[in-house]
N, C-alpha and C. Protein backbone atom coordinates (compact mmCIF):
# COMPACT_ATOMS: atom_id res chain seq x y z
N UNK A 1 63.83 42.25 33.20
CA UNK A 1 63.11 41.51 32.20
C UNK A 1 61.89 42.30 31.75
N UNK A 2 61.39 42.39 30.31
CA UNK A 2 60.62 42.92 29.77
C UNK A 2 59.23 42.16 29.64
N UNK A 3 58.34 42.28 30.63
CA UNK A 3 57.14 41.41 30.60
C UNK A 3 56.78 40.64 29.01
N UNK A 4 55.76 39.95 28.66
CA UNK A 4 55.23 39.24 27.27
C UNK A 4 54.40 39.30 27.68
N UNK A 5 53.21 39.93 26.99
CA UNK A 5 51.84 40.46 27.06
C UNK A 5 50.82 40.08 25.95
N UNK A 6 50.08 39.67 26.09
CA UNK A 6 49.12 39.11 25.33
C UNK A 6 48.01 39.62 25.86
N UNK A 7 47.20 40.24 24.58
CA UNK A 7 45.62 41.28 25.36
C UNK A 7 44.51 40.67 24.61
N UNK A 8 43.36 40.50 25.19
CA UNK A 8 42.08 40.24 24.72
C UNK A 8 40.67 40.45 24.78
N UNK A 9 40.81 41.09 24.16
CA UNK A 9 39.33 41.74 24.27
C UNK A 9 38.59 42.13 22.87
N UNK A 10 37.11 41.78 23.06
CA UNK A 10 36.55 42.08 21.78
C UNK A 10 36.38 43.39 21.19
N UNK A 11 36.52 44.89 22.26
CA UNK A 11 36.45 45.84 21.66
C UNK A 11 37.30 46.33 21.11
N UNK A 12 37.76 46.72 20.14
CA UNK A 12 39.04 47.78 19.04
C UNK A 12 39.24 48.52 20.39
N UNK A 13 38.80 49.86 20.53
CA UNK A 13 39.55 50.81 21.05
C UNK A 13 39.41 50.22 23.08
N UNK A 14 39.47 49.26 23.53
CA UNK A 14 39.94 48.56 24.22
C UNK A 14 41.48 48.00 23.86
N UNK A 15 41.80 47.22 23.28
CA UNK A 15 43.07 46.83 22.79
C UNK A 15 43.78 47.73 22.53
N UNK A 16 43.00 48.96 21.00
CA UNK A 16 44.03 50.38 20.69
C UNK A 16 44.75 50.53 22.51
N UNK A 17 43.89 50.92 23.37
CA UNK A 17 44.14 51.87 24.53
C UNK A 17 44.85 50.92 25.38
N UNK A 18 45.06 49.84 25.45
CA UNK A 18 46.01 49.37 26.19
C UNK A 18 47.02 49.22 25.06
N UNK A 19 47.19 48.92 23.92
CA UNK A 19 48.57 49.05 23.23
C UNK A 19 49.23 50.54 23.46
N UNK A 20 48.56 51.42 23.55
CA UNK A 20 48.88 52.71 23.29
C UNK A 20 49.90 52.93 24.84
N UNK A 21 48.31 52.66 26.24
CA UNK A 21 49.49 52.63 26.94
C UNK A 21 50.57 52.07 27.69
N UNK A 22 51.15 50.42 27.06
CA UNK A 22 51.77 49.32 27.01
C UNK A 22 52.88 49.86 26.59
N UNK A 23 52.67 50.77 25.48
CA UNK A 23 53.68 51.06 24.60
C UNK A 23 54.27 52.27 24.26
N UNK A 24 53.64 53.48 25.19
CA UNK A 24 54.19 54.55 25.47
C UNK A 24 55.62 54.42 25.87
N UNK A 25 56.36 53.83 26.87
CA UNK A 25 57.41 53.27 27.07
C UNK A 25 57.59 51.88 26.60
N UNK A 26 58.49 51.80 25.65
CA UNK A 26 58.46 50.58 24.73
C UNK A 26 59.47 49.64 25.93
N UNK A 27 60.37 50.12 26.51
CA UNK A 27 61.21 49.52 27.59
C UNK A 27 59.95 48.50 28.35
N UNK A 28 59.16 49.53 28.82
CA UNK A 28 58.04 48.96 29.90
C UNK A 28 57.72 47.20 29.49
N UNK A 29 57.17 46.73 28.27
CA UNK A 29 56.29 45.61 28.04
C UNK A 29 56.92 45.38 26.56
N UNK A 30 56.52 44.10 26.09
CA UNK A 30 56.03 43.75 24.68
C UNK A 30 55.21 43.13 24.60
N UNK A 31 54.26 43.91 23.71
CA UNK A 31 52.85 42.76 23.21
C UNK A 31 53.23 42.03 22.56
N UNK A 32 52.66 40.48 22.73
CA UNK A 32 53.16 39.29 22.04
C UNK A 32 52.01 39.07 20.67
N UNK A 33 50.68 39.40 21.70
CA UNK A 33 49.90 39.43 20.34
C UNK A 33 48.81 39.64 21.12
N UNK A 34 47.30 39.89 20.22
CA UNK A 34 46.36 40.55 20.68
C UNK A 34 44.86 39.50 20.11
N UNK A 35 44.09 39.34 20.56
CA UNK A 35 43.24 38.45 20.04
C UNK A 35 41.73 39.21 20.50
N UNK A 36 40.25 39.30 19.73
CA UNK A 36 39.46 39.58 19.89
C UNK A 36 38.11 39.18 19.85
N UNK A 37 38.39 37.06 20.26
CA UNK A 37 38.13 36.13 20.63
C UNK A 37 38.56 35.59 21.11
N UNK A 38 37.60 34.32 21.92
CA UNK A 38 37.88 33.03 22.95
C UNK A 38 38.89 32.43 22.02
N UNK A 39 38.46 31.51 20.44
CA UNK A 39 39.41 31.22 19.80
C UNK A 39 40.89 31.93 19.43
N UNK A 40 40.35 32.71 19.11
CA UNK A 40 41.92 33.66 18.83
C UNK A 40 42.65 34.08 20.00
N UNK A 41 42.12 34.14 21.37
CA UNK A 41 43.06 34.39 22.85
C UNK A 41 43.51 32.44 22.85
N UNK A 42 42.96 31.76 22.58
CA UNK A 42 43.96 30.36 22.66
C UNK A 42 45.13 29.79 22.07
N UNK A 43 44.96 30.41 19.89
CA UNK A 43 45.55 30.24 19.67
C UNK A 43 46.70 31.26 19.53
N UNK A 44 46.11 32.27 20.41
CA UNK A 44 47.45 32.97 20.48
C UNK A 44 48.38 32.58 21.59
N UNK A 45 47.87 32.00 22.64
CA UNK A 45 48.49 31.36 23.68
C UNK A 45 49.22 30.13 23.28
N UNK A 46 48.88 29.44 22.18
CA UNK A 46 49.73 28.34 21.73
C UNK A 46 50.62 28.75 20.72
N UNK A 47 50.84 29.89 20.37
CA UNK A 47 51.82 30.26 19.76
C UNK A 47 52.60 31.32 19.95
N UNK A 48 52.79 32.02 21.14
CA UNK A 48 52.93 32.88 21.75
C UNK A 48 53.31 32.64 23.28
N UNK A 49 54.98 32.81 23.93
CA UNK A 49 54.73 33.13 25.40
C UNK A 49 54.48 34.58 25.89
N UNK A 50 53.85 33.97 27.20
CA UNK A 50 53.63 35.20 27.64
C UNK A 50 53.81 35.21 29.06
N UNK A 51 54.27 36.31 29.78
CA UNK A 51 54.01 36.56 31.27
C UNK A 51 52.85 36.90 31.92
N UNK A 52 52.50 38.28 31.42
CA UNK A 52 51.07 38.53 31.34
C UNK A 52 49.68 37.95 30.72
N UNK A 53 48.77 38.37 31.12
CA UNK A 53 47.25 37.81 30.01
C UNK A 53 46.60 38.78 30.64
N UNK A 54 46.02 40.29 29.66
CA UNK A 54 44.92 40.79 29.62
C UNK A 54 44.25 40.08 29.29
N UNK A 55 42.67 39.71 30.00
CA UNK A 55 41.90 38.98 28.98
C UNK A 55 40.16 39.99 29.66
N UNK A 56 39.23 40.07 28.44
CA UNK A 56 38.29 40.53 29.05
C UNK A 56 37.73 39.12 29.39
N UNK A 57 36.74 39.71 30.36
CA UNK A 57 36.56 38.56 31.04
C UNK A 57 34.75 36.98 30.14
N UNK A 58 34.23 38.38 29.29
CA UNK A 58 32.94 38.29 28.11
C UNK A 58 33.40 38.43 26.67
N UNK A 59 33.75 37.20 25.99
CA UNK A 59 34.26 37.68 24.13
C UNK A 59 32.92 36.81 23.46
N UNK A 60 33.03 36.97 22.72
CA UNK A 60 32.12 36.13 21.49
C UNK A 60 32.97 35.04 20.91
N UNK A 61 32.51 34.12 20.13
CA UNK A 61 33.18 33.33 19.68
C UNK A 61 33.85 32.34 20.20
N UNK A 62 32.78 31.74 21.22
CA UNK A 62 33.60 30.17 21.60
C UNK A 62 32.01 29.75 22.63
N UNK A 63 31.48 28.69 22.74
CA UNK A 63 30.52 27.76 23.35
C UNK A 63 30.93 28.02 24.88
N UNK A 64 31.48 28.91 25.58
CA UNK A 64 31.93 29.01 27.01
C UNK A 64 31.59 30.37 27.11
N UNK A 65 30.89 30.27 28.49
CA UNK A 65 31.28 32.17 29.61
C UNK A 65 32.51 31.88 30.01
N UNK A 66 32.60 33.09 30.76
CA UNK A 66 33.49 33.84 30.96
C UNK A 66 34.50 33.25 31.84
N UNK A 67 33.47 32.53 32.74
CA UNK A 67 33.82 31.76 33.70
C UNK A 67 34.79 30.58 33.21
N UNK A 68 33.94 29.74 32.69
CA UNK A 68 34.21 28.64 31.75
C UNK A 68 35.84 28.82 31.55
N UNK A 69 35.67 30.16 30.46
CA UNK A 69 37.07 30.38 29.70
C UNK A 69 38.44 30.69 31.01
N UNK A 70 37.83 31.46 31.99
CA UNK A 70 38.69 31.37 33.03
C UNK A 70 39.61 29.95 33.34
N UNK A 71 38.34 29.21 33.75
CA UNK A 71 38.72 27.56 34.37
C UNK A 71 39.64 26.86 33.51
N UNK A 72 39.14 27.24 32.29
CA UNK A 72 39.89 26.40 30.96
C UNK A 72 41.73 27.21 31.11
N UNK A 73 41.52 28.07 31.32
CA UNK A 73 43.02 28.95 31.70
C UNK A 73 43.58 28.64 32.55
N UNK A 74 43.01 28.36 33.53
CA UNK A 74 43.62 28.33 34.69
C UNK A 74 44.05 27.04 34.76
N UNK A 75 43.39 26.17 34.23
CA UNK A 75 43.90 24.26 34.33
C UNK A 75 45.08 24.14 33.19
N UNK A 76 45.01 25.24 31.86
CA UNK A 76 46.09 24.73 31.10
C UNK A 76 47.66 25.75 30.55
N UNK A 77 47.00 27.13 31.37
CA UNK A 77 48.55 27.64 31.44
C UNK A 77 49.75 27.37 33.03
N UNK A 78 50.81 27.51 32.50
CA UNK A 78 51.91 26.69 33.33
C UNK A 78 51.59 27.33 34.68
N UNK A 79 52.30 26.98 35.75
CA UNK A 79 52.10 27.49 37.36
C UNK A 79 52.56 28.91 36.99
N UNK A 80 53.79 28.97 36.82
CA UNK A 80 54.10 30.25 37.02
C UNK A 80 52.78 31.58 36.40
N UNK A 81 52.51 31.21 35.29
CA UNK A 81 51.44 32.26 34.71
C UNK A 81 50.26 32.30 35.65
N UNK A 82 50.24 31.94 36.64
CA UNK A 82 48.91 31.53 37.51
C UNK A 82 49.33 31.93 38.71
N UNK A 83 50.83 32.36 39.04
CA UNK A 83 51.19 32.71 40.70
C UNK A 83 50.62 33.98 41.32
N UNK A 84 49.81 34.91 40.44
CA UNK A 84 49.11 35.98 41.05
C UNK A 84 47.66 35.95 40.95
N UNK A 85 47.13 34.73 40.90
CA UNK A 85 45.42 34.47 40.40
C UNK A 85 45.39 34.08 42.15
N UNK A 86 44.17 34.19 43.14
CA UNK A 86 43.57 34.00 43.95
C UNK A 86 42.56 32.20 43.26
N UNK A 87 42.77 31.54 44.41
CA UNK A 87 42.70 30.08 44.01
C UNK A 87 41.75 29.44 44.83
């Protein structure tokens, strides 16, 4: 199975550099989509599955740290997306 990857982070050549090396072997992964906000990493999660979640852990653009945005993740993506998070 080919992981579903979804990356987030506010810097450009953060994202460039993990697409680049995500996608050096296209077999390896598919990015599902890429977001460079709190808002835009949610609604990419509601429109988008995924296995993976790059997420940086500090974005702009949403009333929550980092933390916050963690907790909010962790209470509303499914178990399985959560079976390698420390709890």
């Amino acid at each position: 199975m080919i992981p579903r990857i979804i990356i987030a982070d506010d810097h450009p050549a953060i994202l460039h550099g993990c697409q680049v090396v995500l996608l050096n072997d296209s077999s390896f992964a598919k990015i599902q989509a890429t977001a460079t906000s709190v808002p835009e990493l949610f609604s990419a999660l509601e429109s988008h599955e995924c296995d993976v979640l790059i997420v940086d852990y500090s974005m702009p653009g949403a009333d929550m740290d980092g933390l916050h945005m963690l907790g909010v993740l962790n209470r509303t993506l499914p178990e399985p997306a959560r079976a390698g998070t420390d709890r």
